[in-house]
Structure formats: structure tokens, C-alpha cells
Protein backbone atom coordinates (compact mmCIF):
# COMPACT_ATOMS: atom_id res chain seq x y z
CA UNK A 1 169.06 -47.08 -170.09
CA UNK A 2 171.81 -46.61 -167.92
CA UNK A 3 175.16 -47.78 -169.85
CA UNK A 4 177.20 -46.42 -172.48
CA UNK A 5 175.31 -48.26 -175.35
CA UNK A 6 171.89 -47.38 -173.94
CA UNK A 7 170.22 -50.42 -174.85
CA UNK A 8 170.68 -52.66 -171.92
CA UNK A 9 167.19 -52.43 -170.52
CA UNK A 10 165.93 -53.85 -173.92
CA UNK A 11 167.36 -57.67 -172.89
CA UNK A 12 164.08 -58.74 -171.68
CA UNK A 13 162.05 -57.43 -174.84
CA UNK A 14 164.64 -59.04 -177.42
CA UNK A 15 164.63 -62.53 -175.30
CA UNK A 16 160.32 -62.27 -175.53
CA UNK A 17 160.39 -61.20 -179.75
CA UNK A 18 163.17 -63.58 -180.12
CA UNK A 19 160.91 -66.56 -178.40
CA UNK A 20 157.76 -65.58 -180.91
CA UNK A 21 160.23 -65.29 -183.62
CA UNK A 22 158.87 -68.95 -185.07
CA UNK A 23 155.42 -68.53 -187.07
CA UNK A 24 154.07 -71.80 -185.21
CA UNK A 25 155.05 -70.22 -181.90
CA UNK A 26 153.01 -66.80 -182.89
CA UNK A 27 149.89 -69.75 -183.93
CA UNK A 28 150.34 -71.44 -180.27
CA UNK A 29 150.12 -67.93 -178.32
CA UNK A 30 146.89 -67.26 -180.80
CA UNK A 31 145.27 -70.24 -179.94
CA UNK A 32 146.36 -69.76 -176.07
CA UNK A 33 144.76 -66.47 -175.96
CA UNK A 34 141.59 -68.04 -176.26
CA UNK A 35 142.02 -70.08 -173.59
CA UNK A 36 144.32 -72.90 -172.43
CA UNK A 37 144.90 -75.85 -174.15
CA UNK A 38 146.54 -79.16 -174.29
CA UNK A 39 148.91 -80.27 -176.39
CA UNK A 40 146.18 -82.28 -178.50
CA UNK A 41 144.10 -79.50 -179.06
CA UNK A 42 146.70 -77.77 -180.44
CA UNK A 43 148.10 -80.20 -182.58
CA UNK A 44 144.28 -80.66 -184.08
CA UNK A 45 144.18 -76.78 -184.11
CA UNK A 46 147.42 -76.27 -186.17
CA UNK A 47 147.48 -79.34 -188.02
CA UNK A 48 151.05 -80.10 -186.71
CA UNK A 49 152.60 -83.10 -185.39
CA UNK A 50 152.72 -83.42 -181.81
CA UNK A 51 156.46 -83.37 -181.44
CA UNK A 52 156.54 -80.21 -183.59
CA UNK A 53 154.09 -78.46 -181.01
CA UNK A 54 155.72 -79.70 -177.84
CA UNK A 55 159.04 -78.72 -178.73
CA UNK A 56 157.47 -75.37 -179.16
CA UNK A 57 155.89 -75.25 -175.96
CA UNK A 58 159.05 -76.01 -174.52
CA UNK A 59 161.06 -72.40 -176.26
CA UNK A 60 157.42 -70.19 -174.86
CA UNK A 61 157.91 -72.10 -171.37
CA UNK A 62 161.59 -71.67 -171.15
CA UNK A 63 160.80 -67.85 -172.13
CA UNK A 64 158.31 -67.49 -169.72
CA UNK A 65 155.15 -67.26 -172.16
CA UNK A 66 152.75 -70.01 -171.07
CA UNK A 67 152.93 -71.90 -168.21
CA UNK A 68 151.56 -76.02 -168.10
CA UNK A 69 149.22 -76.99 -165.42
CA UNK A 70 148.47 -80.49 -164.65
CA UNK A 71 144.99 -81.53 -165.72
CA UNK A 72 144.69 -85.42 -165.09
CA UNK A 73 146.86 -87.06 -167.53
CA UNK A 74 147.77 -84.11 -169.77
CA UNK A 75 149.83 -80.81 -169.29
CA UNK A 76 147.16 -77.72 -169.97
CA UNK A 77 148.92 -74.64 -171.20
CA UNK A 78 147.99 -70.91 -170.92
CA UNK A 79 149.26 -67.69 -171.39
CA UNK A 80 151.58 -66.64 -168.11
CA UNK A 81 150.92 -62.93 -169.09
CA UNK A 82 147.78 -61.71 -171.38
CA UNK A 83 150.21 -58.69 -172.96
CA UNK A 84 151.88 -61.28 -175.03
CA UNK A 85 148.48 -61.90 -176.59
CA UNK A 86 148.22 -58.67 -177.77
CA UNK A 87 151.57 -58.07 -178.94
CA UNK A 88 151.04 -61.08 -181.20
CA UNK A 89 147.27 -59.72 -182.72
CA UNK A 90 149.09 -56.24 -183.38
CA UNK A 91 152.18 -58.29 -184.94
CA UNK A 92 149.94 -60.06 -187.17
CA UNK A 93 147.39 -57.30 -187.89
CA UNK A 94 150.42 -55.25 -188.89
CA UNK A 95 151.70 -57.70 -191.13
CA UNK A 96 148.69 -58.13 -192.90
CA UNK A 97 148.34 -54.07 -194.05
CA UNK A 98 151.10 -54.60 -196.45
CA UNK A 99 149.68 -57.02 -198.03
């Protein structure tokens, strides 16, 4: 925090929350934690249609969440950094005491 406002440094944390901001994104990093995936398993996982899941790959990739690797015909996906994992249980987790 070096500027007048303070809150500069915080542009990297905002761009991360913003990309989980979408309850089927949160559901993809879940999933990923476990392992990686392809886009079929997921869309069997989530019950959501394969468009749907691939245009959410695309926001976590352009955000730097998962990363795809090539396995034979298919794109595998995993988590580029395990911390987002966590973030997401303790997101969820937290939700769920109010309830």
C-alpha cells in the first residue's frame, strides 16, 4: 500500500474473487481440487451443458486459476495454484454457518 488511496496492492485479489464470483465457477475449482479434469467430466459432474462449462473454463484460465494440458484428444484442466482451493472450501464453509 503505497498510494494515496491505499488499496492498490489489492488489484490482484479483486481480479481472483471477481473470477470465482460465478457459483458454477466456485463448483469447477471444487471439482478441480480433487484432481484435474476434462471438460466431460465436469459437465457429468455439474450437470451443465458443455458450452456452459467451457465458457467458464475460459474466465478461471484467463484469470490464471487452472491451466489445460493436452491429454490426447481432450484439454485436462487443473488448479494452477492449490490456495485457490482453499479459499473456495472456506468461502463455502462460511456461507453455510448462516444458514
Amino acid at each position: 500500500m503505497t498510494s494515496a488511496t491505499g488499496y492498490e496492492g489489492f488489484d490482484g485479489a479483486s481480479e481472483l474473487l471477481r473470477a470465482l464470483s460465478a457459483p458454477i465457477r466456485l463448483a469447477i475449482v471444487s471439482e478441480l481440487a480433487g484432481g484435474e479434469r476434462c471438460v466431460h467430466e465436469l459437465v457429468e459432474k455439474l450437470g451443465a451443458a458443455q458450452p456452459l462449462v467451457s465458457q467458464h473454463l475460459r474466465v478461471l484460465r484467463g484469470a490464471g486459476v487452472v491451466r489445460g494440458s493436452r491429454r490426447g484428444r481432450e484439454i485436462a484442466y487443473s488448479l494452477v495454484d492449490e490456495h485457490v482451493a482453499h479459499i473456495v472450501a472456506d468461502a463455502v464453509s462460511h456461507a453455510g454457518e448462516g444458514s
